[in-house]
C-alpha atoms as a PDB file:
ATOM      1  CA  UNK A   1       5.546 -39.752  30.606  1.00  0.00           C
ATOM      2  CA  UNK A   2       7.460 -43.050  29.991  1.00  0.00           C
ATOM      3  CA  UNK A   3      10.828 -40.708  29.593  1.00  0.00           C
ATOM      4  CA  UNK A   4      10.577 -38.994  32.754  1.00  0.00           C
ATOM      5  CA  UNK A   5       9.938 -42.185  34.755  1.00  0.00           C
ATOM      6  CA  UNK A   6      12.637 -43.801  32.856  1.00  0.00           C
ATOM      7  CA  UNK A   7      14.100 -41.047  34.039  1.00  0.00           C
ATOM      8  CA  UNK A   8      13.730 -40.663  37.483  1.00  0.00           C
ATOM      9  CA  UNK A   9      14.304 -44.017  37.616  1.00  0.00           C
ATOM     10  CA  UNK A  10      18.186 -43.965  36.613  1.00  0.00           C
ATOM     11  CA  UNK A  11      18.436 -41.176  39.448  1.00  0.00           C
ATOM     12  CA  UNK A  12      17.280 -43.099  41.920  1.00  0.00           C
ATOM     13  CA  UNK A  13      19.411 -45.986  41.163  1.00  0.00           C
ATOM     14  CA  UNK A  14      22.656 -43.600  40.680  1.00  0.00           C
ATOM     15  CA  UNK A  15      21.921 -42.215  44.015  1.00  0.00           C
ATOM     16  CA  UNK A  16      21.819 -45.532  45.592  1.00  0.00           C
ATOM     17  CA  UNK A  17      24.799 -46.290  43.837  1.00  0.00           C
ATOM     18  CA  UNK A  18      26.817 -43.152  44.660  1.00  0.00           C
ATOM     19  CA  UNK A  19      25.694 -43.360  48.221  1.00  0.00           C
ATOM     20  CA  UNK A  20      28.437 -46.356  50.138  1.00  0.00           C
ATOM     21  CA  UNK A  21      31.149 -44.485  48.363  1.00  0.00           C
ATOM     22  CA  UNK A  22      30.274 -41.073  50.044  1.00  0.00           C
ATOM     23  CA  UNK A  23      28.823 -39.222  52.563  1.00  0.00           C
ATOM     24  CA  UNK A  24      25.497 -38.817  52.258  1.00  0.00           C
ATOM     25  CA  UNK A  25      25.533 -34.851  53.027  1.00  0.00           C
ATOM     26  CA  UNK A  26      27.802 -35.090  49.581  1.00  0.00           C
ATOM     27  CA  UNK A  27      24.981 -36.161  47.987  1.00  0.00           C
ATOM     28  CA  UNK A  28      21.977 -34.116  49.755  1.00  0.00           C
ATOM     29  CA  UNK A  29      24.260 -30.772  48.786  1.00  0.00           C
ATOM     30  CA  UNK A  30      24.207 -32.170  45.521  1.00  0.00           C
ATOM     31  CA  UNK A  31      20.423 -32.470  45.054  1.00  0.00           C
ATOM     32  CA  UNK A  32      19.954 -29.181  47.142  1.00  0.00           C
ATOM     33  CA  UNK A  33      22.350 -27.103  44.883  1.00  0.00           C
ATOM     34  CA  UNK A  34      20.100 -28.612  41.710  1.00  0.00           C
ATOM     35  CA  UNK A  35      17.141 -27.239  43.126  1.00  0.00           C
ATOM     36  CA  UNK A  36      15.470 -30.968  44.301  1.00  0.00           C
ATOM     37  CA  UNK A  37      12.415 -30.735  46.336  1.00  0.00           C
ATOM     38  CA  UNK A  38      12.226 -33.855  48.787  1.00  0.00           C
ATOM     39  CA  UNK A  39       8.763 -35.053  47.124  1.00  0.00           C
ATOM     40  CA  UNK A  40      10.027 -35.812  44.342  1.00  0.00           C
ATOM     41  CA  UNK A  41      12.004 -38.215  45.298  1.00  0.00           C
ATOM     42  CA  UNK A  42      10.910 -41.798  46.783  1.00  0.00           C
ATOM     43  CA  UNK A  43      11.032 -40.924  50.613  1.00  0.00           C
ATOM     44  CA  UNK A  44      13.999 -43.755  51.139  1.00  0.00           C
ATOM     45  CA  UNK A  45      16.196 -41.823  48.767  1.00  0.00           C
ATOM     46  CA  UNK A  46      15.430 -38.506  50.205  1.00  0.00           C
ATOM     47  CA  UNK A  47      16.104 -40.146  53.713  1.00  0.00           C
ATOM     48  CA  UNK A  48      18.863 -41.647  53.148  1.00  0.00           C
ATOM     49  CA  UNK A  49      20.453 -38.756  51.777  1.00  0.00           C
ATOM     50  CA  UNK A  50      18.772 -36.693  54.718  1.00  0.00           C
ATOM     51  CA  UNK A  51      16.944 -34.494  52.525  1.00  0.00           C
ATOM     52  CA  UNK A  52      14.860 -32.108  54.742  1.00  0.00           C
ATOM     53  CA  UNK A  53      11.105 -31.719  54.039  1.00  0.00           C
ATOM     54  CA  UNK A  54      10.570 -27.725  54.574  1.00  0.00           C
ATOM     55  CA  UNK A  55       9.326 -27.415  50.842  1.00  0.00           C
ATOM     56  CA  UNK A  56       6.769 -30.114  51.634  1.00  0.00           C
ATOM     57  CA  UNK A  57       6.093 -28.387  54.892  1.00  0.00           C
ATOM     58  CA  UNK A  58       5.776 -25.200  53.727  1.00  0.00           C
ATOM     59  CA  UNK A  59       3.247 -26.094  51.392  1.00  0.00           C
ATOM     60  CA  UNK A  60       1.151 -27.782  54.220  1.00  0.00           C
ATOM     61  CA  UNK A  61       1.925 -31.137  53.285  1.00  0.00           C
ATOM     62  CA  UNK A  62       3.498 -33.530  55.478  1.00  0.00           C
END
């Protein structure tokens, strides 16, 4: 458990980083083309990059 939030840590700090030296939509296509569901990142991040919730809303979250 320590790993993966050591983790998924580092990738929210490299997406911060990457993010004033591109375009966010760079970034979203990024985490879309590896698959990454908006929940599991911190809902800044997945803001930020403009991430769009329709995994979360298709499973009747919000």
């Amino acid at each position: 458990m320590e790993q993966f939030l050591r983790r998924l840590t580092r990738l929210e700090a490299g997406i911060l980083d990457v993010l004033p030296l591109t375009r966010a939509e760079n970034v979203r296509r990024i985490a879309e083309d590896a698959d990454l569901p908006y929940k599991s990142l911190p809902e800044d991040v997945a803001e930020a990059i403009d991430l769009q919730r329709t995994r979360c809303a298709a499973e009747g979250q919000s």
